[in-house]
Protein backbone atom coordinates (compact mmCIF):
# COMPACT_ATOMS: atom_id res chain seq x y z
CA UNK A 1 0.00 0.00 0.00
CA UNK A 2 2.84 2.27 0.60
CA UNK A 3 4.31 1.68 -2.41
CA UNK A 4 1.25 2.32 -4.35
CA UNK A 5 0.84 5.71 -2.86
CA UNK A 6 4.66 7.01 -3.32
CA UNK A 7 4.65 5.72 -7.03
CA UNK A 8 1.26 7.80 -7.17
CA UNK A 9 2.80 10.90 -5.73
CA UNK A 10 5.91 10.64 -7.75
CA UNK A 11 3.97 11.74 -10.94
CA UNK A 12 1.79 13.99 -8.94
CA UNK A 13 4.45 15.90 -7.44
CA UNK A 14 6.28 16.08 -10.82
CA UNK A 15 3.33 17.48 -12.15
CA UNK A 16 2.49 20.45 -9.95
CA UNK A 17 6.38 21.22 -9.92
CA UNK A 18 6.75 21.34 -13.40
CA UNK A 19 3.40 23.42 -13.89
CA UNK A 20 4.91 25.99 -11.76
CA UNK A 21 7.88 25.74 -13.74
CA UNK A 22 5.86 26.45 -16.62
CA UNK A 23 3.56 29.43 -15.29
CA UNK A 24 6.06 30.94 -13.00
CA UNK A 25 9.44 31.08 -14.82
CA UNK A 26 8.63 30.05 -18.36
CA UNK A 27 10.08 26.80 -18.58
CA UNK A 28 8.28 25.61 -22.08
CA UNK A 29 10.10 22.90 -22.21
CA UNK A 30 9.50 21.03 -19.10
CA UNK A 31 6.93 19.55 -19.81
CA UNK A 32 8.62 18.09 -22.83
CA UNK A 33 11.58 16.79 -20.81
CA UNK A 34 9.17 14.84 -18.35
CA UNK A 35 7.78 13.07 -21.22
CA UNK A 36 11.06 12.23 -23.00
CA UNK A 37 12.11 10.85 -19.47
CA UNK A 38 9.11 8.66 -19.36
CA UNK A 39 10.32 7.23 -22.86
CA UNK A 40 13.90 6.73 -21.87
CA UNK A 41 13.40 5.38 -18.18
CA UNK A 42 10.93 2.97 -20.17
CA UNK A 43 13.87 2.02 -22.64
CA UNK A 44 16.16 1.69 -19.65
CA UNK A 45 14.15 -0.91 -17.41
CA UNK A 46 13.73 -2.94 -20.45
CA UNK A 47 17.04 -2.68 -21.21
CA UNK A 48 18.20 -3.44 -17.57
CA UNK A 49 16.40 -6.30 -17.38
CA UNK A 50 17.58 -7.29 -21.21
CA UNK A 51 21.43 -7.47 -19.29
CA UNK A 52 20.10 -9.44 -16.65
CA UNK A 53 19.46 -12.20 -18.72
CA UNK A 54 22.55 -13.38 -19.17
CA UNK A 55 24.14 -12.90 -15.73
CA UNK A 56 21.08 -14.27 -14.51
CA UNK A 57 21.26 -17.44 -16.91
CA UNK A 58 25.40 -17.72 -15.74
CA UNK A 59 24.14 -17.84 -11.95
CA UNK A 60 20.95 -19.53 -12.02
CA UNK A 61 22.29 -22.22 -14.12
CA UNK A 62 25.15 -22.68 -11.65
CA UNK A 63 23.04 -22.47 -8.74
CA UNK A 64 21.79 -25.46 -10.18
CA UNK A 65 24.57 -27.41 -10.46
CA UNK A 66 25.26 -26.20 -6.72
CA UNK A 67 22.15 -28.01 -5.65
CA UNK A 68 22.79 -31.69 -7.72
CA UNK A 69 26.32 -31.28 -6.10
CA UNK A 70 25.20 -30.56 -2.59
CA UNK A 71 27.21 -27.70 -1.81
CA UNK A 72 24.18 -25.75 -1.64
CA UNK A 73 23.03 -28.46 1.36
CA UNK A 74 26.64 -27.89 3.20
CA UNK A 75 25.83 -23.80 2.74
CA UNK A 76 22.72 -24.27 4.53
CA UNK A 77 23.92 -26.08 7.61
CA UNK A 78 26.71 -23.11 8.30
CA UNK A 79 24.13 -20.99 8.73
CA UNK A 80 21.12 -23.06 9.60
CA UNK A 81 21.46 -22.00 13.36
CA UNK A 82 21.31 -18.65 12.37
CA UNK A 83 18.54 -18.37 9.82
CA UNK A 84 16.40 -20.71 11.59
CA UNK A 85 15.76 -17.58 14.12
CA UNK A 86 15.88 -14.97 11.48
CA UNK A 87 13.46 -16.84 9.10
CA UNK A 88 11.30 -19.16 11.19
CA UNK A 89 9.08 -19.57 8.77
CA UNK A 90 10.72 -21.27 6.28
CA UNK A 91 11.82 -24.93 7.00
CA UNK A 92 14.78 -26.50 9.14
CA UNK A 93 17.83 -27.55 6.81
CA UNK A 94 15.55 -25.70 3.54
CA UNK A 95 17.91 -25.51 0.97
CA UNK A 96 16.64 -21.55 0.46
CA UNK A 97 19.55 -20.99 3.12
CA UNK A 98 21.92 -21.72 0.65
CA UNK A 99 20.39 -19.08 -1.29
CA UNK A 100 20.38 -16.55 1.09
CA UNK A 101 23.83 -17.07 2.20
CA UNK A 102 25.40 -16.66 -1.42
CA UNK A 103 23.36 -13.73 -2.06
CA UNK A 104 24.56 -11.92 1.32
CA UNK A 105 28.57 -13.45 0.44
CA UNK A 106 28.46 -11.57 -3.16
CA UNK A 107 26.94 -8.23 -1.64
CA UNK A 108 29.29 -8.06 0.69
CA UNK A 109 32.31 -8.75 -1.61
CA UNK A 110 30.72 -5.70 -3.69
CA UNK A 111 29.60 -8.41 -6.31
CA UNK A 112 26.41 -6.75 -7.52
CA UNK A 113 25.72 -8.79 -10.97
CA UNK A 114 26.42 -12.45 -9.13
CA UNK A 115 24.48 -11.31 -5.94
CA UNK A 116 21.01 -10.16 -8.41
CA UNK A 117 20.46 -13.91 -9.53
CA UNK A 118 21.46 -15.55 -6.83
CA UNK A 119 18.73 -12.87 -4.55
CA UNK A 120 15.81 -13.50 -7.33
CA UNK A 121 16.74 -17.54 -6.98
CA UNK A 122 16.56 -17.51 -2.82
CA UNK A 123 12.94 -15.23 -3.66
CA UNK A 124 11.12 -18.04 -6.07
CA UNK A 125 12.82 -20.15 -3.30
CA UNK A 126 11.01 -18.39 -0.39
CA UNK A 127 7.49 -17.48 -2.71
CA UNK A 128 7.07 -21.56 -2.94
CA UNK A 129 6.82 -21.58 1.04
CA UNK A 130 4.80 -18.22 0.51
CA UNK A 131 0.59 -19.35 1.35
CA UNK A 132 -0.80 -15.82 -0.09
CA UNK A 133 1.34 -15.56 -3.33
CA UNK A 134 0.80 -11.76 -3.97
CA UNK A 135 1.43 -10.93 -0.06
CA UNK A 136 5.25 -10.77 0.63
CA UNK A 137 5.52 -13.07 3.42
CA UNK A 138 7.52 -12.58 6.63
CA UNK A 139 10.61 -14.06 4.73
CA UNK A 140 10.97 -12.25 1.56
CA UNK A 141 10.60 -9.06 3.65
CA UNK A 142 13.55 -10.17 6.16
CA UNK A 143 15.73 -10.81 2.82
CA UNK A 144 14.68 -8.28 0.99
CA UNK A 145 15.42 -5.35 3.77
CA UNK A 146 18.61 -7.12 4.87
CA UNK A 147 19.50 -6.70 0.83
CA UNK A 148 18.88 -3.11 1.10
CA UNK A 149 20.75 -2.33 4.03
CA UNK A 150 23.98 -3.07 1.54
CA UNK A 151 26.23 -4.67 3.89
CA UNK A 152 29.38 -4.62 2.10
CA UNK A 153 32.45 -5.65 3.30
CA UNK A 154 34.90 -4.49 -0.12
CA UNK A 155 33.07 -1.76 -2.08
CA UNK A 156 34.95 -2.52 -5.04
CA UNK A 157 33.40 -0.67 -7.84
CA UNK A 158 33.58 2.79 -5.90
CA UNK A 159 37.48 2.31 -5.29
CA UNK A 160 37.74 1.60 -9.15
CA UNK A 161 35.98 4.76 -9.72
CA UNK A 162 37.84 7.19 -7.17
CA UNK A 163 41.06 5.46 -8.76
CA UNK A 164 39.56 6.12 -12.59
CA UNK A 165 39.29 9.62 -11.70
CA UNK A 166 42.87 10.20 -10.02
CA UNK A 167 42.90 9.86 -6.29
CA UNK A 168 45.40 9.86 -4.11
CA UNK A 169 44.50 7.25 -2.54
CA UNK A 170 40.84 5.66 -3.62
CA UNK A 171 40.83 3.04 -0.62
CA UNK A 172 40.14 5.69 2.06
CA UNK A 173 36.59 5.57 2.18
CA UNK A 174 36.87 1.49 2.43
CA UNK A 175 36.40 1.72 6.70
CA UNK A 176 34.08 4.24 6.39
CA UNK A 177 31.70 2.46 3.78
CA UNK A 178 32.55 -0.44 5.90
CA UNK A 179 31.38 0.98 9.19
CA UNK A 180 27.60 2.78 7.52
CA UNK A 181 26.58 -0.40 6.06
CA UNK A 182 27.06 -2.07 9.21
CA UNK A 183 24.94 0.74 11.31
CA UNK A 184 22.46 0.59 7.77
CA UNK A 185 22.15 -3.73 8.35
CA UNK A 186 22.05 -3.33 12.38
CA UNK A 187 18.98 -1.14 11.75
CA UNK A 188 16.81 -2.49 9.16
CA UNK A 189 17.28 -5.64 11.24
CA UNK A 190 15.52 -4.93 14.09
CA UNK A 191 13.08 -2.98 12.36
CA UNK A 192 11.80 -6.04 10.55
CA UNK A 193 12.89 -7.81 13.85
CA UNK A 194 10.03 -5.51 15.82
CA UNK A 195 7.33 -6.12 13.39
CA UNK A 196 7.49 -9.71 13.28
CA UNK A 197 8.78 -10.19 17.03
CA UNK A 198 11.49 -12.02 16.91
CA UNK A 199 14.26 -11.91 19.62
CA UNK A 200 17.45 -11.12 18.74
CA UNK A 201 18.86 -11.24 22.04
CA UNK A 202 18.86 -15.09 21.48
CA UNK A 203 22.05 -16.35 22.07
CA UNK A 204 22.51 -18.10 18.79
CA UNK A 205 22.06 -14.74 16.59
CA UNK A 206 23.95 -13.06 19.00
CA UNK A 207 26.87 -15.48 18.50
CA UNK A 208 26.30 -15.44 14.42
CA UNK A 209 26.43 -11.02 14.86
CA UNK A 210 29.26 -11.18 17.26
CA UNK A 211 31.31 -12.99 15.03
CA UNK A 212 30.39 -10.72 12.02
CA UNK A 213 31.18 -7.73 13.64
CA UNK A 214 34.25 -9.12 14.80
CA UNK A 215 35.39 -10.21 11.49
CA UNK A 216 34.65 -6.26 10.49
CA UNK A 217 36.91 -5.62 13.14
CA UNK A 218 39.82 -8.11 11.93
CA UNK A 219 39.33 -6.44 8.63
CA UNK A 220 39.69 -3.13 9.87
CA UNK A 221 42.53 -3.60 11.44
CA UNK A 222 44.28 -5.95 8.82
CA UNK A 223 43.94 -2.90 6.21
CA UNK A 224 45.43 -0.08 8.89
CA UNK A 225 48.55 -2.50 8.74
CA UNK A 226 49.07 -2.27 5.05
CA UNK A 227 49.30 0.29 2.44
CA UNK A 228 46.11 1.86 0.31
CA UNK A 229 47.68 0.80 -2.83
CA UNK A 230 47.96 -2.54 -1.12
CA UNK A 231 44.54 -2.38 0.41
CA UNK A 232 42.96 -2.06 -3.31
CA UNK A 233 44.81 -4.66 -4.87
CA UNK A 234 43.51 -7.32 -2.22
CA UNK A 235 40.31 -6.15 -2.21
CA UNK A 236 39.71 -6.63 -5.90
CA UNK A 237 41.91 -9.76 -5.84
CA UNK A 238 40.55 -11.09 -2.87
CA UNK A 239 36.57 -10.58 -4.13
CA UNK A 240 37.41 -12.54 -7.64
CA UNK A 241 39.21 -14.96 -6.55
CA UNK A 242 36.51 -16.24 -3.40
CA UNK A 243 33.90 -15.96 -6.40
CA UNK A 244 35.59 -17.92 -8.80
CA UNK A 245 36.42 -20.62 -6.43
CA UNK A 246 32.85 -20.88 -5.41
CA UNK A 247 31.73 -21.68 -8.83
CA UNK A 248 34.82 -24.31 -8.89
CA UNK A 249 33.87 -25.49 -6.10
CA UNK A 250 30.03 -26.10 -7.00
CA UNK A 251 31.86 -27.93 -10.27
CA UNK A 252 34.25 -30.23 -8.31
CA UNK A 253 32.04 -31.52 -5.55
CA UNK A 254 29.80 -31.97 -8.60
CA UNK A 255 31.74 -34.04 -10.52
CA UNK A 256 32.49 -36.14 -7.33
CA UNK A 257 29.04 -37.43 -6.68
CA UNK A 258 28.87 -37.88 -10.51
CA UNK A 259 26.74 -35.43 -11.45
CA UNK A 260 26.02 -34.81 -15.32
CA UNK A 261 27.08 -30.43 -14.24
CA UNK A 262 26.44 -29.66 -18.53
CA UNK A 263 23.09 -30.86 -18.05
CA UNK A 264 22.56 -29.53 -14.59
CA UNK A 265 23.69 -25.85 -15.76
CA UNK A 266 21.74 -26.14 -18.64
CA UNK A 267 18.38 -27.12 -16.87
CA UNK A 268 18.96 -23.90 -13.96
CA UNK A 269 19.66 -21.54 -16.87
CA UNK A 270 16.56 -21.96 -19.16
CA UNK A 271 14.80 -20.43 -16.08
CA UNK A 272 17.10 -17.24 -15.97
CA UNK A 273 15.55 -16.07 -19.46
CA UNK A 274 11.67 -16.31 -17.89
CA UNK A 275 12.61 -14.47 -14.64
CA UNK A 276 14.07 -11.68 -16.46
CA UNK A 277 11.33 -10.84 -18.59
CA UNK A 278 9.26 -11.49 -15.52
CA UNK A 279 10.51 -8.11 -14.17
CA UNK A 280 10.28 -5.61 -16.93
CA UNK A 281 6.39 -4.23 -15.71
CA UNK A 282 7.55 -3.83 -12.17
CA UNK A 283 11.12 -2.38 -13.42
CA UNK A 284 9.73 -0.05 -15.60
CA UNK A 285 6.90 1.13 -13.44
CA UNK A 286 9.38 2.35 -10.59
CA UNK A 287 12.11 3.95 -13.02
CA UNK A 288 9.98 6.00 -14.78
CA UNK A 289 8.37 7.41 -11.61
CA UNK A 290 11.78 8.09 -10.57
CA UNK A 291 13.10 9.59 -13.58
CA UNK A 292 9.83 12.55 -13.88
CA UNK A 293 10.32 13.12 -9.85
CA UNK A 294 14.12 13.76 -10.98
CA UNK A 295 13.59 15.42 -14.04
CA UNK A 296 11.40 17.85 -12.53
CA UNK A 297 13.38 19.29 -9.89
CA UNK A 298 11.64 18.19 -6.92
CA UNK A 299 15.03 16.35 -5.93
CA UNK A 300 17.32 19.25 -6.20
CA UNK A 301 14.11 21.63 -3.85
CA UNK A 302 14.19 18.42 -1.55
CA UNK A 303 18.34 19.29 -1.00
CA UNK A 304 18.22 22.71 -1.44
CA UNK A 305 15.40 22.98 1.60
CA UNK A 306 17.21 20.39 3.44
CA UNK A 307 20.62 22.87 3.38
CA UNK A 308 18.64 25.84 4.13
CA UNK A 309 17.25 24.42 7.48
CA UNK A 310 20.26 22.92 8.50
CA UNK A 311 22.28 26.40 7.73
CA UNK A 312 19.27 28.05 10.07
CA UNK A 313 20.83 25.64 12.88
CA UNK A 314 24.18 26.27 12.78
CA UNK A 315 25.01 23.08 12.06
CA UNK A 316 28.57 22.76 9.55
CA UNK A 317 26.71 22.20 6.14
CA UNK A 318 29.83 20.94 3.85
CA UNK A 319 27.82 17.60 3.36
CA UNK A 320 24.66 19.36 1.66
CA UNK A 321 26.52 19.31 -1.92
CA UNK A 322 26.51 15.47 -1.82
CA UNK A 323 23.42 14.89 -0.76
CA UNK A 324 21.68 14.43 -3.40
CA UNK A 325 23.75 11.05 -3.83
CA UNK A 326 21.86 10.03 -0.64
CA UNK A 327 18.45 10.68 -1.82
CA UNK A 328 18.71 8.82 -5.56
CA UNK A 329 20.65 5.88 -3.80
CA UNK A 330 17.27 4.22 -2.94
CA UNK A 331 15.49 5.23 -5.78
CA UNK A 332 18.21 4.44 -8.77
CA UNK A 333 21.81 3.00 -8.48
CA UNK A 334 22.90 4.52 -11.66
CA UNK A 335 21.68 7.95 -11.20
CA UNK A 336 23.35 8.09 -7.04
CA UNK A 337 26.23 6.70 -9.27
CA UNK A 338 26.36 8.86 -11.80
CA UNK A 339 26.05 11.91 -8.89
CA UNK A 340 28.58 10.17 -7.35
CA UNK A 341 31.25 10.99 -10.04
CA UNK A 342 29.47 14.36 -11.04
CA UNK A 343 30.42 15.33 -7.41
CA UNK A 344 33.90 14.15 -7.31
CA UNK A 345 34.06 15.71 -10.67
CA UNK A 346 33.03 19.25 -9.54
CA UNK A 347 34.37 19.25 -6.09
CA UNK A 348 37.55 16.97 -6.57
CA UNK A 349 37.97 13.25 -6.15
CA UNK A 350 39.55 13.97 -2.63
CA UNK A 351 37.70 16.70 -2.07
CA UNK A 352 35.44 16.57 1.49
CA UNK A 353 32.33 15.90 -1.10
CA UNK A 354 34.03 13.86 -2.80
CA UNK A 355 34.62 11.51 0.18
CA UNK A 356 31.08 12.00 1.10
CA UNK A 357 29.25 11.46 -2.44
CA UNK A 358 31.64 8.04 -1.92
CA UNK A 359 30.32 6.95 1.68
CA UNK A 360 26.96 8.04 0.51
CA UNK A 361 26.89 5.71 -2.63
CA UNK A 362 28.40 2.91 -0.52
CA UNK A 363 26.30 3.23 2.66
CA UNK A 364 23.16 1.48 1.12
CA UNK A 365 21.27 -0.31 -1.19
CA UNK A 366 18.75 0.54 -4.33
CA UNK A 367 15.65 0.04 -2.25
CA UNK A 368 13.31 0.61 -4.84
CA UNK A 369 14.98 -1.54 -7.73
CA UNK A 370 15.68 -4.60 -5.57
CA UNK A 371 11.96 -3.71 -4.04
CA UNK A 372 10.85 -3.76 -7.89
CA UNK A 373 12.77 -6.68 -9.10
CA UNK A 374 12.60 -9.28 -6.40
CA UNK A 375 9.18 -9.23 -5.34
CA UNK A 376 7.91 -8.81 -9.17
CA UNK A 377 10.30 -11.11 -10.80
CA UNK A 378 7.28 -13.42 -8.68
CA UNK A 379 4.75 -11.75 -9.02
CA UNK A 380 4.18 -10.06 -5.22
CA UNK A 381 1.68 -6.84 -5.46
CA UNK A 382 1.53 -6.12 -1.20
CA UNK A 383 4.47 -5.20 0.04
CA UNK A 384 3.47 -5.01 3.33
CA UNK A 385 5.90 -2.91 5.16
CA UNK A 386 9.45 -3.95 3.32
CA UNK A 387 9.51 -0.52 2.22
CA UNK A 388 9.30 1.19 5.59
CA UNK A 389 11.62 -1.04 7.17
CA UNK A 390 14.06 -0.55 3.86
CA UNK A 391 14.09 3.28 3.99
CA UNK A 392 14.94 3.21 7.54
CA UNK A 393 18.29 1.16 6.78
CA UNK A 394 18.72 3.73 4.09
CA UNK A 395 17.95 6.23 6.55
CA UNK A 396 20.26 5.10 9.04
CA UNK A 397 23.29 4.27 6.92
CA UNK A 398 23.09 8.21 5.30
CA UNK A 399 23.20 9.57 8.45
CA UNK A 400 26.01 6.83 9.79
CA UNK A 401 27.66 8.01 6.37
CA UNK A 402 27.73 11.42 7.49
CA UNK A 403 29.05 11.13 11.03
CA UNK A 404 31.72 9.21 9.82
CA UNK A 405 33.15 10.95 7.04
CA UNK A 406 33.49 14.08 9.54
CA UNK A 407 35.05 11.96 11.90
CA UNK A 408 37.87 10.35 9.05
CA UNK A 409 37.86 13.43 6.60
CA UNK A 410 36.83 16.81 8.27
């Protein structure tokens, strides 16, 4: 229901802004851009979920071979303890778990095209437990807000791009992306965790969190002990070379229990091509409300406002210009990425902004387009409350994002 109104008010709001636009300062042409960006955003979800296919055939038909192997089954007992209190719903030993945990390992190792196929396989997963197929059950929401959160442990792709554009020293914001997604996770978690009453003062998911926070920590201060340039090598290293030997690994326990794998991948990836078609409506839909909201201005009066009130308090304001990062980050991950370098760009790469615009784009997840895709690539219409719970991760981890880049770069 949520969802239904904000996609409603999206148009709305673009509407009455760009009317003003039109009456009060003689913008002819708004009008005109709002429809062109209806046209392209409609050309770009198609053409989004066009790429998926492929990835999505790669991972699904992999998956597959993951499952006739049984390293999907040895995935699911690791964390069985665990998930069994986070998702009580689904079964003891369900090999969803697997899933789940692969999707969470290539998020946090900044692996965004293996972690999409492997998220929409642990959703058809969870939507065959589901009773009321177009009502996102207490599951799907757990994943799906734990997904937005954005828990990443190596936000490779941002390094790349602060080292594309000439910084001194593009792993800086690693901790700092590190530590928001972490505060982003820890809050969407019990948010979900309140509305379907679950306890996480169990000892078991404390134990599981402990040790995740504490591997955090080991990572932290494993990188203060090296150099950045070192620091960026093993990151990217490090990320491809865990991926890789999960899909070798999925092969060669395969092959052991003499399993036909050609066949196996073959008979996963025919569904990749049906799932990704699956999402266009739902893809579409949401990026094209985005892209009039955008094109209208109603984004850059949201930041502008937001600066003036915070000036009126006194408060330092040097994180306004990258703020509008934060606010497109739910809504697309190629426009907050695309801000992201048009900050760095303007300001400098090592610029205070240009630090922030970074933390910013790491801190969280596209709430919207992972809201979009998963639940339609099966076909859920009531999200229940998986959007309130996501924008309060996203929430949290911009204002985490902002606390600690003053504390590390101010």
């Amino acid at each position: 229901m949520v969802l239904n109104y904000l996609w409603a008010a999206f148009f709305l709001i673009a509407f009455f802004i760009a009317l003003f636009q039109l009456i009060v300062f003689r913008d002819v042409e708004i009008f005109q851009k709002l429809v062109t960006s209806t046209f392209d955003n409609a050309k770009l979800g198609f053409e989004i979920s066009l790429g998926l296919t492929g990835v999505m055939t790669l991972w699904l038909g992999l998956m597959k071979v993951g499952e006739r192997g049984g390293i999907i089954a040895i995935f699911s007992r690791l964390v069985a303890p665990f998930f069994n209190r986070l998702f009580p719903e689904i079964p003891k030993n369900h090999p969803v778990f697997g899933s789940i945990l692969m999707n969470f390992s290539a998020n946090m190792l900044g692996l965004d095209n293996a972690a999409t196929p492997l998220g929409l396989k642990a959703m058809k997963e969870m939507q065959e437990l589901n009773p009321i197929k177009e009502r996102a059950s207490n599951a799907q929401i757990m994943f799906l807000v734990l997904n937005t959160s954005g828990l990443t442990i190596i936000p490779v792709s941002i390094m790349v791009f602060r080292a594309q554009l000439g910084a001194a020293d593009p792993s800086d914001i690693f901790i700092p992306i590190l530590l928001a997604t972490f505060f982003s996770t820890m809050v969407g978690l019990i948010a979900v965790a309140l509305y379907q009453r679950i306890n996480l003062f169990n000892p078991v998911i404390l134990a599981y969190i402990g040790t995740l926070l504490l591997l955090i920590v080991g990572l932290i201060y494993y990188f203060s002990t090296i150099t950045q340039e070192e620091v960026s090598v093993i990151s990217q290293v490090a990320s491809n070379v865990i991926l890789f030997s999960i899909i070798v690994s999925f092969v060669g326990l395969a092959l052991v229990r003499k399993v036909n794998v050609y066949e196996a991948f073959i008979e996963g990836a025919k569904e990749g091509f049906s799932v990704a078609i699956t999402i266009i409506p739902y893809l579409v839909a949401i990026l094209v409300a985005i892209g009039v909201f955008r094109t209208s201005g109603a984004l850059d009066m949201i930041v502008d406002s937001i600066g003036y009130l915070i000036a009126l308090t006194g408060v330092n304001t040097d994180f306004v210009p990258a703020l509008p990062v934060a606010f497109m980050k739910p809504l697309s991950g190629s426009g907050a990425r695309g801000l992201m370098v048009e900050a760095m760009n303007t300001y400098g790469v090592d610029s205070f902004v240009g630090r922030m615009a970074s933390a910013f784009q790491g801190s969280t997840e596209t709430t919207f387009y992972i809201l979009a895709v998963y639940f339609g690539s099966v076909g859920i219409k009531r999200s229940r409350y998986a959007l309130t719970c996501g924008l309060l991760a996203d929430l949290a981890g911009a204002i985490a994002a902002i606390f600690i880049a003053y504390l590390f770069f101010h």
